[in-house]
Protein backbone atom coordinates (compact mmCIF):
# COMPACT_ATOMS: atom_id res chain seq x y z
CA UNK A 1 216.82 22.25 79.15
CA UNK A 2 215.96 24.92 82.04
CA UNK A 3 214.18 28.00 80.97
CA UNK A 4 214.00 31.10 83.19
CA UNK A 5 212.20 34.12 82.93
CA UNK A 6 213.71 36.88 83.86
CA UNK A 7 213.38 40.97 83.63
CA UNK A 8 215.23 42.40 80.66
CA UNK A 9 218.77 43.91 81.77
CA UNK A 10 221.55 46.10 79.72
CA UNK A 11 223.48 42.97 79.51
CA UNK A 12 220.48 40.87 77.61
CA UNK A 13 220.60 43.93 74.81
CA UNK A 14 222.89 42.38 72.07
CA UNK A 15 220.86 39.34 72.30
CA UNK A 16 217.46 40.52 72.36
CA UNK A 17 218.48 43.45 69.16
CA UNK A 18 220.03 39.70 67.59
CA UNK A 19 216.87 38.37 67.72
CA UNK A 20 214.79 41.24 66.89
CA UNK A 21 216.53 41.35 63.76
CA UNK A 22 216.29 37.76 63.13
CA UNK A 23 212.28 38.01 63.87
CA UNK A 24 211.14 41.03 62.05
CA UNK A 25 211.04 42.61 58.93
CA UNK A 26 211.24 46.29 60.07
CA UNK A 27 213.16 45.73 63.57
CA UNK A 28 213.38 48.12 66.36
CA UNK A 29 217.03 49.66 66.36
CA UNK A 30 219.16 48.79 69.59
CA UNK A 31 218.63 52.37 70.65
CA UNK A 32 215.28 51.93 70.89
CA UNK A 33 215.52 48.68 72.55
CA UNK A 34 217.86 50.21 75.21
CA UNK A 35 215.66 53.42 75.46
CA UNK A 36 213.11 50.30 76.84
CA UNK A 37 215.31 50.01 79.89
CA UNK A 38 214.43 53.47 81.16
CA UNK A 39 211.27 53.38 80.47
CA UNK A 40 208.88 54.20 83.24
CA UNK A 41 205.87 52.46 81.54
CA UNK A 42 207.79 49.33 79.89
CA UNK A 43 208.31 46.00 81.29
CA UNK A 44 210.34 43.30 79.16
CA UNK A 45 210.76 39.55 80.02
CA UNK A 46 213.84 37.79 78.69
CA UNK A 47 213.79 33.63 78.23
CA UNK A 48 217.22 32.66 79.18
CA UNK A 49 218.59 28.91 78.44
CA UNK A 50 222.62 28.97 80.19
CA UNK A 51 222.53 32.66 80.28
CA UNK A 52 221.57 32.98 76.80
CA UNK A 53 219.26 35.30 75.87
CA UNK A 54 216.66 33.61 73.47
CA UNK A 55 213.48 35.14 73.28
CA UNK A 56 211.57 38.53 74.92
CA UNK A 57 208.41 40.26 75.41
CA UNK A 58 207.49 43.80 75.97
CA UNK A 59 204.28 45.97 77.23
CA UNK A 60 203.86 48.97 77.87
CA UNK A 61 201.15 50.33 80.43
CA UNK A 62 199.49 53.01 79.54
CA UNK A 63 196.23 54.22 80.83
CA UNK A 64 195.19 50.92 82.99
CA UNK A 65 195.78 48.63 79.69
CA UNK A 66 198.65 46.61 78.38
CA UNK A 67 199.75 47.10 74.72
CA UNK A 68 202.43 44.60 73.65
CA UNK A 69 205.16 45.95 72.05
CA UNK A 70 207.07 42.79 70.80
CA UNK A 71 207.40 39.22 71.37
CA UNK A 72 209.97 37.12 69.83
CA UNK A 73 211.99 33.75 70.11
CA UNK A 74 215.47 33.17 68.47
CA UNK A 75 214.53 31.08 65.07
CA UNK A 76 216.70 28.26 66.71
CA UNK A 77 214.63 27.96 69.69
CA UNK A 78 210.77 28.43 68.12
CA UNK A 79 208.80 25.49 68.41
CA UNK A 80 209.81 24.98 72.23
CA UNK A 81 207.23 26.36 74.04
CA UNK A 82 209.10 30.08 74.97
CA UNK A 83 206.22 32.01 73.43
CA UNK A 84 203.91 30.51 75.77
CA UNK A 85 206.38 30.83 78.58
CA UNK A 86 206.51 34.49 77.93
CA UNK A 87 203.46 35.37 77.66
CA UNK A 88 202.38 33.17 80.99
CA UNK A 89 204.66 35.21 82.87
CA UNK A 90 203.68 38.74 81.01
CA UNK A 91 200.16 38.31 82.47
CA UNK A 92 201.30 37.47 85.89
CA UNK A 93 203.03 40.23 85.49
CA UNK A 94 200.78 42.43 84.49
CA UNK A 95 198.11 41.59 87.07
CA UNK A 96 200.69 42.30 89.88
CA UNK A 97 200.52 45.86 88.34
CA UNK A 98 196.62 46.30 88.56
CA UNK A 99 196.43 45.95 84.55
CA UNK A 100 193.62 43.50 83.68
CA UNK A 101 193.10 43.99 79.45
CA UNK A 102 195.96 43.20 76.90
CA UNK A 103 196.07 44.52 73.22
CA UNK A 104 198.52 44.05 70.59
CA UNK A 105 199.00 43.91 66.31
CA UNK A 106 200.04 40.73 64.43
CA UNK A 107 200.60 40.74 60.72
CA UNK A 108 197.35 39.65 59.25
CA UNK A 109 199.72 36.78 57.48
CA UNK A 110 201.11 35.18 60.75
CA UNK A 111 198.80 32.66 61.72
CA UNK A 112 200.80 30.97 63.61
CA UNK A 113 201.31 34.13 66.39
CA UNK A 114 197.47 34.91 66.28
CA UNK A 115 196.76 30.87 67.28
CA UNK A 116 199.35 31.69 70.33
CA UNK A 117 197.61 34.79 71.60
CA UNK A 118 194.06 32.78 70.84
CA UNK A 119 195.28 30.33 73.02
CA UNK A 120 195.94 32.72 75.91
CA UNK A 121 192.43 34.41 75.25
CA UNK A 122 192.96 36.91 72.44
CA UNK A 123 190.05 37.81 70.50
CA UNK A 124 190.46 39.94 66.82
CA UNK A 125 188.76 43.00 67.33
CA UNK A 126 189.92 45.03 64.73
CA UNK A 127 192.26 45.86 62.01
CA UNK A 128 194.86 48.74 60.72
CA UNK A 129 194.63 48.68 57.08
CA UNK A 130 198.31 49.32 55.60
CA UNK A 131 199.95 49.41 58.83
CA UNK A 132 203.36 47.16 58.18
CA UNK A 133 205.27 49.63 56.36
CA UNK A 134 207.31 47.10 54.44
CA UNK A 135 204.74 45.20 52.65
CA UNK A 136 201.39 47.81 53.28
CA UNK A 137 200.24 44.46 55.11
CA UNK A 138 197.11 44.65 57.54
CA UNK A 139 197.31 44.27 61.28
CA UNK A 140 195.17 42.86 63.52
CA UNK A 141 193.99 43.74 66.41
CA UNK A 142 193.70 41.52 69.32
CA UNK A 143 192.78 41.95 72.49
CA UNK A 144 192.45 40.00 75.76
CA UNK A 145 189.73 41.80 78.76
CA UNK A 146 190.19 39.70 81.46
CA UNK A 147 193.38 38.42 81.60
């Protein structure tokens, strides 16, 4: 099975809305995901297997930092490796645009995301108290500084 990474297009939207859906409790609407295409600061990979959309990450750049947005993989593809894939290519990315520190929030509950940024050098440096508004949940913070 081929996986490409590729930039996020109109024509990935239903997909990567489908998935958003799939993957979080409070998703983004598809305006707001499509809002993402015009935005000067965004940039949003797409994992495709045969021209399927099946996973996504976003950043924005703002002030010489990345702050991801989202990253998620279709439930029927998890466990495959895309996260990593995605995230490779977001810092290659990234340091083709002169931005050297990533920061993000994970649900203080999902392990299993914090041991993927961890493994691409995330380190917890803080935490928003109450910040999922569906369950009052914490975030952490994480942060990579020399990507």
């Amino acid at each position: 099975m081929k996986i490409n990474i590729v930039p996020f297009e109109s024509k990935h939207l239903d997909r990567v809305y489908y998935i958003e859906t799939l993957s979080f409790a409070v998703p983004w609407d598809k305006a707001s995901l499509a809002a993402e295409l015009q935005n000067s600061v965004a940039d949003y990979l797409i994992a495709v297997i045969d021209d399927v959309a099946v996973g996504y990450v976003g950043v924005w750049r703002i002030l010489g930092e990345g702050h991801i947005t989202n990253i998620a993989v279709d439930p029927q593809f998890r466990g495959l490796g895309i996260g990593s894939l995605l995230l490779k290519a977001l810092i290659a990315l990234m340091k083709t645009k002169n931005i050297f520190e990533l920061t993000l929030e994970v649900r203080a509950s999902n392990y299993r995301a914090q041991n993927l940024y961890k493994k691409f050098g995330f380190k917890e440096e803080g935490r928003r108290p109450k910040y999922y508004s569906d369950n009052d949940e914490d975030a952490i913070i994480m942060w990579n500084r020399k990507i």
